[in-house]
Protein backbone atom coordinates (compact mmCIF):
# COMPACT_ATOMS: atom_id res chain seq x y z
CA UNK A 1 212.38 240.48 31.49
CA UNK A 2 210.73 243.02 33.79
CA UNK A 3 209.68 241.27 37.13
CA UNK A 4 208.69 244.83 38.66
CA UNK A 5 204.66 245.46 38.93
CA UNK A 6 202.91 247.72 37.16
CA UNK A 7 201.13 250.94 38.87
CA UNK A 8 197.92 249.79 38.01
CA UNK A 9 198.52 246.50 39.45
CA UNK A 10 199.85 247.37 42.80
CA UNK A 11 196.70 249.71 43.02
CA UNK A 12 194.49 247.09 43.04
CA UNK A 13 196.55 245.07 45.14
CA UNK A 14 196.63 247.61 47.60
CA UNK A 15 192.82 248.50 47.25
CA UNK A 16 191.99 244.65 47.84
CA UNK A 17 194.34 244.41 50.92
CA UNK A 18 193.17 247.48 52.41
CA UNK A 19 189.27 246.47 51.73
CA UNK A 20 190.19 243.23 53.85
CA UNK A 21 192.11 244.21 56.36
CA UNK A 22 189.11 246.86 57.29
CA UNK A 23 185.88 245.16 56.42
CA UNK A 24 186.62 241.64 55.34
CA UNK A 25 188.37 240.88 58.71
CA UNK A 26 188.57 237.28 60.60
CA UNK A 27 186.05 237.59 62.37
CA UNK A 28 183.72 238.84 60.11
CA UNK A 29 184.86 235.89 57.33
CA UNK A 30 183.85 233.67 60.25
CA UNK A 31 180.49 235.24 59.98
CA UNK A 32 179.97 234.77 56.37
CA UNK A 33 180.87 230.98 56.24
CA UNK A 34 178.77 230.23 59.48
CA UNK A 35 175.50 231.90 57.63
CA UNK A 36 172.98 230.08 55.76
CA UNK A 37 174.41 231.66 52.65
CA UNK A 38 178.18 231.16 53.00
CA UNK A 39 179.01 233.95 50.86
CA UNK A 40 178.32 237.74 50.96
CA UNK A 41 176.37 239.84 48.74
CA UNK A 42 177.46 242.71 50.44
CA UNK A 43 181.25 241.51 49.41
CA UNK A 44 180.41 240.56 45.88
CA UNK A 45 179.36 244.01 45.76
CA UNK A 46 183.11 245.51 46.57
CA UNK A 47 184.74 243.35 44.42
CA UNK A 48 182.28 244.66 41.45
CA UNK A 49 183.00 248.13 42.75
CA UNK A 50 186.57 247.86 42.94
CA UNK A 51 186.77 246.42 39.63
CA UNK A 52 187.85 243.17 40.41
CA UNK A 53 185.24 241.52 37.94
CA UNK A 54 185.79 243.66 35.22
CA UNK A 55 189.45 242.82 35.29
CA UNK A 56 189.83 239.87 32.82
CA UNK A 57 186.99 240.97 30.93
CA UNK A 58 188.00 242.24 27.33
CA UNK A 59 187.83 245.65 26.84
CA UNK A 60 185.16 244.98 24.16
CA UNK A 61 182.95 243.32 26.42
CA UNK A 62 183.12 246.26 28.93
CA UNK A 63 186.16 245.21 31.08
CA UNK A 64 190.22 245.92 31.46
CA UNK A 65 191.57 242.47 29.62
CA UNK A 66 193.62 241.59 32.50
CA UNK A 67 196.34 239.15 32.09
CA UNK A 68 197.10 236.35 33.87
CA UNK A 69 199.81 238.62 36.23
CA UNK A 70 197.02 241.04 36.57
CA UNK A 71 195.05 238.22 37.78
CA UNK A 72 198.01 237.16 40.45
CA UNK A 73 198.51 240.09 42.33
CA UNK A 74 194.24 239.89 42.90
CA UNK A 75 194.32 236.21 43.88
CA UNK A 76 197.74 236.39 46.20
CA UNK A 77 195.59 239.27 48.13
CA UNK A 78 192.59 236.77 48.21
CA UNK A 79 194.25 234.00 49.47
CA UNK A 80 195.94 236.13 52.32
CA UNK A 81 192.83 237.11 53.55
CA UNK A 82 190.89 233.84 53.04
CA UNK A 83 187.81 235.06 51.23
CA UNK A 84 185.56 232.72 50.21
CA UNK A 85 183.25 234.73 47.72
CA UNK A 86 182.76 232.97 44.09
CA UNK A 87 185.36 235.36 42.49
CA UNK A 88 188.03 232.64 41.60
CA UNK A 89 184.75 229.95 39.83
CA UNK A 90 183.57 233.32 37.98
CA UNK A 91 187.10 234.38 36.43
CA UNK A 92 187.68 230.76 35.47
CA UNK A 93 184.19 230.94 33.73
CA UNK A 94 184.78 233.69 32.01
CA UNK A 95 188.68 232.77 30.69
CA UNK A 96 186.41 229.58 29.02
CA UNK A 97 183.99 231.96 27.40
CA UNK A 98 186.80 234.42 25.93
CA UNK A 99 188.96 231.26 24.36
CA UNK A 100 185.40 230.09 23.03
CA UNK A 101 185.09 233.65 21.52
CA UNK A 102 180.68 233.20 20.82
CA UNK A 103 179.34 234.91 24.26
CA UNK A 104 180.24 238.21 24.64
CA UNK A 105 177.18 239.83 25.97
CA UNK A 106 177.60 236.63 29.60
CA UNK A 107 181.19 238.23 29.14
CA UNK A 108 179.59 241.82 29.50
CA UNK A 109 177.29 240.75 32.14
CA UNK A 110 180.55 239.24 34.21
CA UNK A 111 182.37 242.85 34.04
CA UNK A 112 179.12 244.36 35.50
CA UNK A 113 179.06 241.81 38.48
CA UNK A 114 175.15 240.82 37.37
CA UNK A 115 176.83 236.93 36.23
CA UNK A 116 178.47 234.57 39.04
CA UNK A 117 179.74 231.04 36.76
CA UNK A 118 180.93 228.11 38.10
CA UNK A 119 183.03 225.40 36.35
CA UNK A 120 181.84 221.99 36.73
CA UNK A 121 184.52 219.63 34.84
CA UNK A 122 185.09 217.06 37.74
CA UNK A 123 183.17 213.54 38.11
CA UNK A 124 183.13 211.28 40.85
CA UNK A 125 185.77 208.28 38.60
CA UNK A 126 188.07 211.60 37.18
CA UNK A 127 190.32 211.89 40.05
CA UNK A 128 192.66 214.71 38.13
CA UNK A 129 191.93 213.29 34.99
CA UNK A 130 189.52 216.10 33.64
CA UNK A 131 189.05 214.02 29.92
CA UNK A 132 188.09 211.14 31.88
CA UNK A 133 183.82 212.31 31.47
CA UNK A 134 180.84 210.20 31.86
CA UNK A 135 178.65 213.67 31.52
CA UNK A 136 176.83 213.27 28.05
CA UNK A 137 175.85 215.58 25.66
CA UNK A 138 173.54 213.92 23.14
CA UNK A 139 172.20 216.40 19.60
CA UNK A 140 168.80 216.70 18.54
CA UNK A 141 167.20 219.20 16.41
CA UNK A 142 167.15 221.46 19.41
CA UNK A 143 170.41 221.04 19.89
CA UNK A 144 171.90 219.58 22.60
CA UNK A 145 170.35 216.91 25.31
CA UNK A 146 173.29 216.86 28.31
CA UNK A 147 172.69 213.97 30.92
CA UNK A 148 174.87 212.82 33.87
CA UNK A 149 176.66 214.02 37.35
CA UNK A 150 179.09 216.67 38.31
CA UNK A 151 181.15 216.39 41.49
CA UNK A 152 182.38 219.05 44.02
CA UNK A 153 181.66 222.30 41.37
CA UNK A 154 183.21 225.35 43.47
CA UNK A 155 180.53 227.62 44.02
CA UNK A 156 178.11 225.53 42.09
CA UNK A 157 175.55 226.82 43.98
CA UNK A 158 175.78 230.11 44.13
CA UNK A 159 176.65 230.81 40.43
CA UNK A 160 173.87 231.72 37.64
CA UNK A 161 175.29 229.40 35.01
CA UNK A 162 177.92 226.93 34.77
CA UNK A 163 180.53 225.60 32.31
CA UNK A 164 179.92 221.94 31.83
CA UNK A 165 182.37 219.64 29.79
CA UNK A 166 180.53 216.48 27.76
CA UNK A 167 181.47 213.80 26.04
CA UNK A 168 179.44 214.58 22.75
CA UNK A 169 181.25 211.47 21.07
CA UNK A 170 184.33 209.04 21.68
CA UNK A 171 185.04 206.87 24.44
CA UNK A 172 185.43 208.06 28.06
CA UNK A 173 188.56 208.90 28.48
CA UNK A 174 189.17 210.03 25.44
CA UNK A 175 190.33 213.98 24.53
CA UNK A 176 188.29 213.82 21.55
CA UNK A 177 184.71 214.01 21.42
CA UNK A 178 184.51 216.48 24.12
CA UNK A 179 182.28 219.36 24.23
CA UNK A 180 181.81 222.78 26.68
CA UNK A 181 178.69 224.05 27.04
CA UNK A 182 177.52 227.42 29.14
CA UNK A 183 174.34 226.06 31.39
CA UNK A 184 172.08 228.56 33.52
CA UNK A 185 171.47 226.87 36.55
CA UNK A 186 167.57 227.39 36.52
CA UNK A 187 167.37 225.57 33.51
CA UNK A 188 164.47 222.21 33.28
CA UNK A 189 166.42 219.45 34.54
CA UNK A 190 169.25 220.98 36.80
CA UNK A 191 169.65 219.55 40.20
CA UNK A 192 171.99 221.45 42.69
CA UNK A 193 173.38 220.49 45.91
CA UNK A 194 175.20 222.67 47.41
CA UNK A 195 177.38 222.32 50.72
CA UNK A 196 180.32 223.63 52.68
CA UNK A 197 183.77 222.18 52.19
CA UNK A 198 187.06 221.86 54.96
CA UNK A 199 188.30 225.12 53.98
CA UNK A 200 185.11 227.06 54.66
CA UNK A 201 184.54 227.39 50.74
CA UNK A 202 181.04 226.17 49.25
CA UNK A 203 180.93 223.50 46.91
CA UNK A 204 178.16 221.39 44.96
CA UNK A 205 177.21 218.36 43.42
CA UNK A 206 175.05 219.14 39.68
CA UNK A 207 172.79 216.43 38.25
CA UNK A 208 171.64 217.31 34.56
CA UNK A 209 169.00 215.08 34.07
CA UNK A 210 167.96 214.97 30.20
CA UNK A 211 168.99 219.04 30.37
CA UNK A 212 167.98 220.87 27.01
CA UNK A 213 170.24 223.63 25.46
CA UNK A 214 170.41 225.48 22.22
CA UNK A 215 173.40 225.11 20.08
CA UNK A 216 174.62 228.25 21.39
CA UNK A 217 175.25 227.11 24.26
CA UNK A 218 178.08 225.49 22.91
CA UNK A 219 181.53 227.21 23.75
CA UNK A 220 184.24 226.02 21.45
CA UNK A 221 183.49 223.49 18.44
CA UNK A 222 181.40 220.23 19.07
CA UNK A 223 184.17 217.46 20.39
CA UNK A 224 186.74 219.43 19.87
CA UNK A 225 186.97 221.18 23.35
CA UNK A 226 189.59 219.56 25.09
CA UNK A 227 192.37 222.57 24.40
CA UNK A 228 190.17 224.76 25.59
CA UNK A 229 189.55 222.71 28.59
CA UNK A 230 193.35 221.84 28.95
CA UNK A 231 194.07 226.08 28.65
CA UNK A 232 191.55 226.81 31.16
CA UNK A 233 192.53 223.98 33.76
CA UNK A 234 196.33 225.32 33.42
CA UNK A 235 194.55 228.95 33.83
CA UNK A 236 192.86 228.34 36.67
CA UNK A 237 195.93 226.29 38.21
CA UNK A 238 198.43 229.22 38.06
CA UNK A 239 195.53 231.32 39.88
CA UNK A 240 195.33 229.13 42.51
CA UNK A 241 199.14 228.99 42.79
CA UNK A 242 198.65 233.23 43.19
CA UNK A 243 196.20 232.09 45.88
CA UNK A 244 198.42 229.75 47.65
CA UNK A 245 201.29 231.93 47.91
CA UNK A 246 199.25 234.49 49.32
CA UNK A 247 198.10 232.19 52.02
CA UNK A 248 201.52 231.36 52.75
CA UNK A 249 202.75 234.34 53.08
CA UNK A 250 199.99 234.77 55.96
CA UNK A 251 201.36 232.04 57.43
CA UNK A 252 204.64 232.78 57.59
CA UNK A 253 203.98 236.36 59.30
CA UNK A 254 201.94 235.03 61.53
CA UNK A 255 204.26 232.56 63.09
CA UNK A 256 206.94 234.84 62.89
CA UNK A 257 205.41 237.40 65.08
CA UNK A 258 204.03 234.40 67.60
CA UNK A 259 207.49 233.36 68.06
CA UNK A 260 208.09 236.68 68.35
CA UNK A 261 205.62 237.14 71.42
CA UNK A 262 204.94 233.64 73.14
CA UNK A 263 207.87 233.63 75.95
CA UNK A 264 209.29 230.43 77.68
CA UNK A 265 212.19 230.26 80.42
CA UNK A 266 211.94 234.38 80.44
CA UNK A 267 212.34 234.75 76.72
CA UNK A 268 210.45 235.01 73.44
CA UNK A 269 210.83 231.56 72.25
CA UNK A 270 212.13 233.12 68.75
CA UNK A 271 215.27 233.84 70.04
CA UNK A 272 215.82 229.71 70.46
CA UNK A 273 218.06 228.79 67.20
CA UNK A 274 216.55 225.47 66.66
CA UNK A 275 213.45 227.26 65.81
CA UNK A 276 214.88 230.20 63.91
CA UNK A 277 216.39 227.60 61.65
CA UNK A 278 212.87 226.13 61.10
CA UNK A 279 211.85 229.78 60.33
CA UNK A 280 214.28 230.45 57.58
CA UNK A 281 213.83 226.90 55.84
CA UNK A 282 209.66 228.37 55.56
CA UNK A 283 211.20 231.49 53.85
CA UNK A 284 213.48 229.70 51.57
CA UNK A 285 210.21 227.46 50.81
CA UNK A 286 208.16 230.54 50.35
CA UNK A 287 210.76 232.06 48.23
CA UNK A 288 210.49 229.48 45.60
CA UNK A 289 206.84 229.64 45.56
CA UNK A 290 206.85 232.62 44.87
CA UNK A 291 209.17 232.64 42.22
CA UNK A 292 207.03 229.49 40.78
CA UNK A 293 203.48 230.68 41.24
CA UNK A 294 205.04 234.16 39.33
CA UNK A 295 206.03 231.98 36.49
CA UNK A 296 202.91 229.99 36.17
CA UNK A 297 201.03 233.33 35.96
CA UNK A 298 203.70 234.47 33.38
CA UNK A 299 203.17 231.07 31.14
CA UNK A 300 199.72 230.65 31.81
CA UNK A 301 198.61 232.76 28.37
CA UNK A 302 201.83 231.25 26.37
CA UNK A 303 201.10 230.88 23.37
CA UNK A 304 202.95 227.20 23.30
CA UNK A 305 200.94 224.53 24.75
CA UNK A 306 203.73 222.63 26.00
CA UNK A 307 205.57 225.46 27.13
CA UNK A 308 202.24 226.22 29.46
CA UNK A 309 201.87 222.77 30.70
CA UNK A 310 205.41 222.55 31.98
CA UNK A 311 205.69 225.82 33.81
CA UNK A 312 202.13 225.21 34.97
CA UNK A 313 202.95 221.76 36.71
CA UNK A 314 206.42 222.89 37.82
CA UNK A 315 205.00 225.43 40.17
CA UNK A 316 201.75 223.33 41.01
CA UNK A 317 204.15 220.25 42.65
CA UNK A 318 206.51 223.16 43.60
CA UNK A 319 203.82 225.05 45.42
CA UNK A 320 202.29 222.13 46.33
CA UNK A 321 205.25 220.72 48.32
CA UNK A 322 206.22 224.12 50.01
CA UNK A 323 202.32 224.63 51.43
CA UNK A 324 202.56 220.96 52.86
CA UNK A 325 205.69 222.12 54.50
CA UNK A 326 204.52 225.92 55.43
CA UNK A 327 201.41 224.68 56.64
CA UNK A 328 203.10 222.21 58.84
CA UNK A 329 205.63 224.04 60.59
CA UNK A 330 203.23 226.94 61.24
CA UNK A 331 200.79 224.18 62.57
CA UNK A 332 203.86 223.13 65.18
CA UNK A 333 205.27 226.31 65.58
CA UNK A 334 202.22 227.69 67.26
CA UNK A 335 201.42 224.89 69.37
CA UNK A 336 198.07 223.08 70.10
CA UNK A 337 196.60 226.41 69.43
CA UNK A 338 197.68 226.41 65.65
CA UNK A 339 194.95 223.55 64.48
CA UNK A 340 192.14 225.44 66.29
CA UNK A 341 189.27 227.34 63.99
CA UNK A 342 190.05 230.60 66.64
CA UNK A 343 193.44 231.25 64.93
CA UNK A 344 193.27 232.62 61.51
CA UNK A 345 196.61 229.63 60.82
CA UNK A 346 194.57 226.64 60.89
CA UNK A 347 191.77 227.98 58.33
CA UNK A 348 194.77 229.15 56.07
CA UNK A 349 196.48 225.55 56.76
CA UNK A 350 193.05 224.05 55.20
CA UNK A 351 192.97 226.32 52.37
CA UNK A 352 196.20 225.28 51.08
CA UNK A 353 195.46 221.72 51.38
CA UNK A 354 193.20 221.99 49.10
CA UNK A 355 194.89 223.94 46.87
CA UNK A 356 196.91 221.32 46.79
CA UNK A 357 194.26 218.68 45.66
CA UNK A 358 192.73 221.01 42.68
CA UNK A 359 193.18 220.90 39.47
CA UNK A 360 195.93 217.82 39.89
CA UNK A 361 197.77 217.16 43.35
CA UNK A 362 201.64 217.23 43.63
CA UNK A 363 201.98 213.88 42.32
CA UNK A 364 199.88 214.29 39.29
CA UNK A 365 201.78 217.67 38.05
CA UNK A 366 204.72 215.90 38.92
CA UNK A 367 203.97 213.24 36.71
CA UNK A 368 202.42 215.29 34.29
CA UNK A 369 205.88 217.66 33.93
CA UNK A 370 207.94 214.28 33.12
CA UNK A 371 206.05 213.69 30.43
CA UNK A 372 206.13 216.51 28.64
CA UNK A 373 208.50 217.17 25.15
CA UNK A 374 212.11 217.59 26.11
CA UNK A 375 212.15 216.09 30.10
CA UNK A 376 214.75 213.40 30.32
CA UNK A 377 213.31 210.58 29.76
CA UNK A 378 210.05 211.61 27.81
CA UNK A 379 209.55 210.32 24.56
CA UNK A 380 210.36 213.84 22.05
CA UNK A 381 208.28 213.69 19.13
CA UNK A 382 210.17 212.71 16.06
């Protein structure tokens, strides 16, 4: 297997980092997240420009069908500079609409920047449990009547229309019976509350309150929905894997070059070995994350469901354990100074923490990679 990057990806790579490092800066990400808005128009606007929406976008539908690697190299170079637009909630709307294959002119309208989704699959009793839903979706001649509460929606409030998942039939926590639905956020009934989270993200909470939509609406079959749901969680998983990395990688050079530069007893304390050994057990933890969060990306379109689900979890507890220990050391490393909002380490520390928490923490991917076919120990189909 080829591990090398394509051209094309490395351009945008290197038309994303360059973009940040001149206009999306630390200072001026401070700016955004302290502003009524949170976000930046003026942001989403580069990101349409540079193509960034258009990337996983079918060609059909007006965009560059971008993989799930072509999706990495964008969302390593987002998490290293901590940007906070919707871009992550909108590519994870728009993987559900391509596996759902009925909306292609919302797909259109997400390659031409003019749709912002968000993906609101999590309830207050779920935990990481995402067939665990008390969200109803109830048919009449209309179509569909939804009804109940969504928790913590990234970017809820700032996207157009959402991806809801309903129980249409079946009990609660149940895989059957559930059904996806595309909802514009204007529509009678929708109540959004939207707020900022630790990591200087926005967030929401989304009451449908006896919420009509048309049978189009639908994405997927009625109650069958969950392996679309299951895909999608694993897709947007390995993404935030690509994000985490990034944000480790951040971390890492900036301790490095503080130990490089803070001096004690006449010397730059990098030069004491207790402290270059902490320093090379990061990179070794790094290292494996990123050879994890590249597999992820590389299993997240397989074609095998189980062969998804393992890689997926591997380098979510994988990841998951290295930005716990990343985060921590840079946290020591730089003193009293490295949990302060001034230093660019302690909003990068909070960003991986929750990474950490979404779509399933350590412990549930850990878990979750047991049981699958073939792990000693799991029960292999007979």
């Amino acid at each position: 297997m080829d591990f090398n990057f394509k051209e094309e990806q490395l351009q945008f790579a290197d038309a994303l980092r360059r973009w940040i490092d001149k206009d999306y800066t630390f200072d001026a990400r401070k700016r955004i997240i302290g502003s009524e808005a949170g976000v930046s128009d003026e942001a989403w606007r580069t990101l349409v420009e540079l193509g960034m929406t258009a990337l996983p976008v079918p060609e059909a539908q007006g965009g560059f069908s971008g993989s799930a690697i072509d999706l990495y190299v964008v969302m390593k170079e987002l998490g290293r500079g901590l940007v906070v637009e919707p871009y992550f909630a909108t590519v994870l709307g728009a993987q559900f609409l391509k596996l759902g294959g009925a909306h292609p002119a919302l797909l259109e309208q997400v390659a031409a920047g003019e749709l912002k989704l968000a993906c609101a699959l999590h309830e207050r009793q779920s935990r990481h449990a995402l067939a665990d839903i008390a969200v109803t979706a109830r048919a009449d001649a209309a179509g569909f009547i939804i009804d109940g509460r969504k928790s913590v929606v990234v970017h809820g409030a700032e996207a157009d229309s959402v991806i809801v998942s309903a129980r249409s039939s079946g009990g609660q926590r149940e895989q059957a019976g559930i059904s996806l639905f595309v909802v514009p956020v204007d529509a009678a009934g929708v109540s959004v509350t939207g707020y900022r989270s630790l990591d200087g993200q926005r967030a929401a909470d989304i009451v449908f309150d006896h919420v009509s939509v048309p049978a189009s609406a639908l994405i997927g079959p009625a109650g069958a929905g969950w392996d679309i749901l299951d895909a999608c969680a694993d897709y947007g998983a390995a993404l935030l894997c690509a994000e985490a990395l990034g944000a480790m990688e951040a971390l890492f050079d900036a301790t490095l070059d503080y130990l490089k530069t803070r001096t004690q007893f006449g010397a730059p304390i990098g030069k004491f070995q207790a402290l270059q050994h902490r320093m090379a057990d990061m990179f070794i933890h790094l290292e494996q994350a990123r050879s994890m969060a590249l597999l992820a990306a590389v299993k997240a379109d397989a074609a095998d469901p189980d062969e998804r689900r393992g890689a997926v979890s591997a380098a979510k507890y994988r990841i998951g354990q290295a930005a716990r220990f990343i985060g921590q050391q840079a946290v020591q490393l730089h003193g009293g100074m490295g949990v302060t909002n001034e230093l660019p380490a302690a909003h990068h520390f909070k960003r991986l923490c929750t990474i950490e928490l979404s779509f399933g923490d350590s412990d549930h991917h850990l878990r979750r990679f047991m049981a699958q076919p073939g792990f000693a120990g799991a029960e292999t189909p007979a």
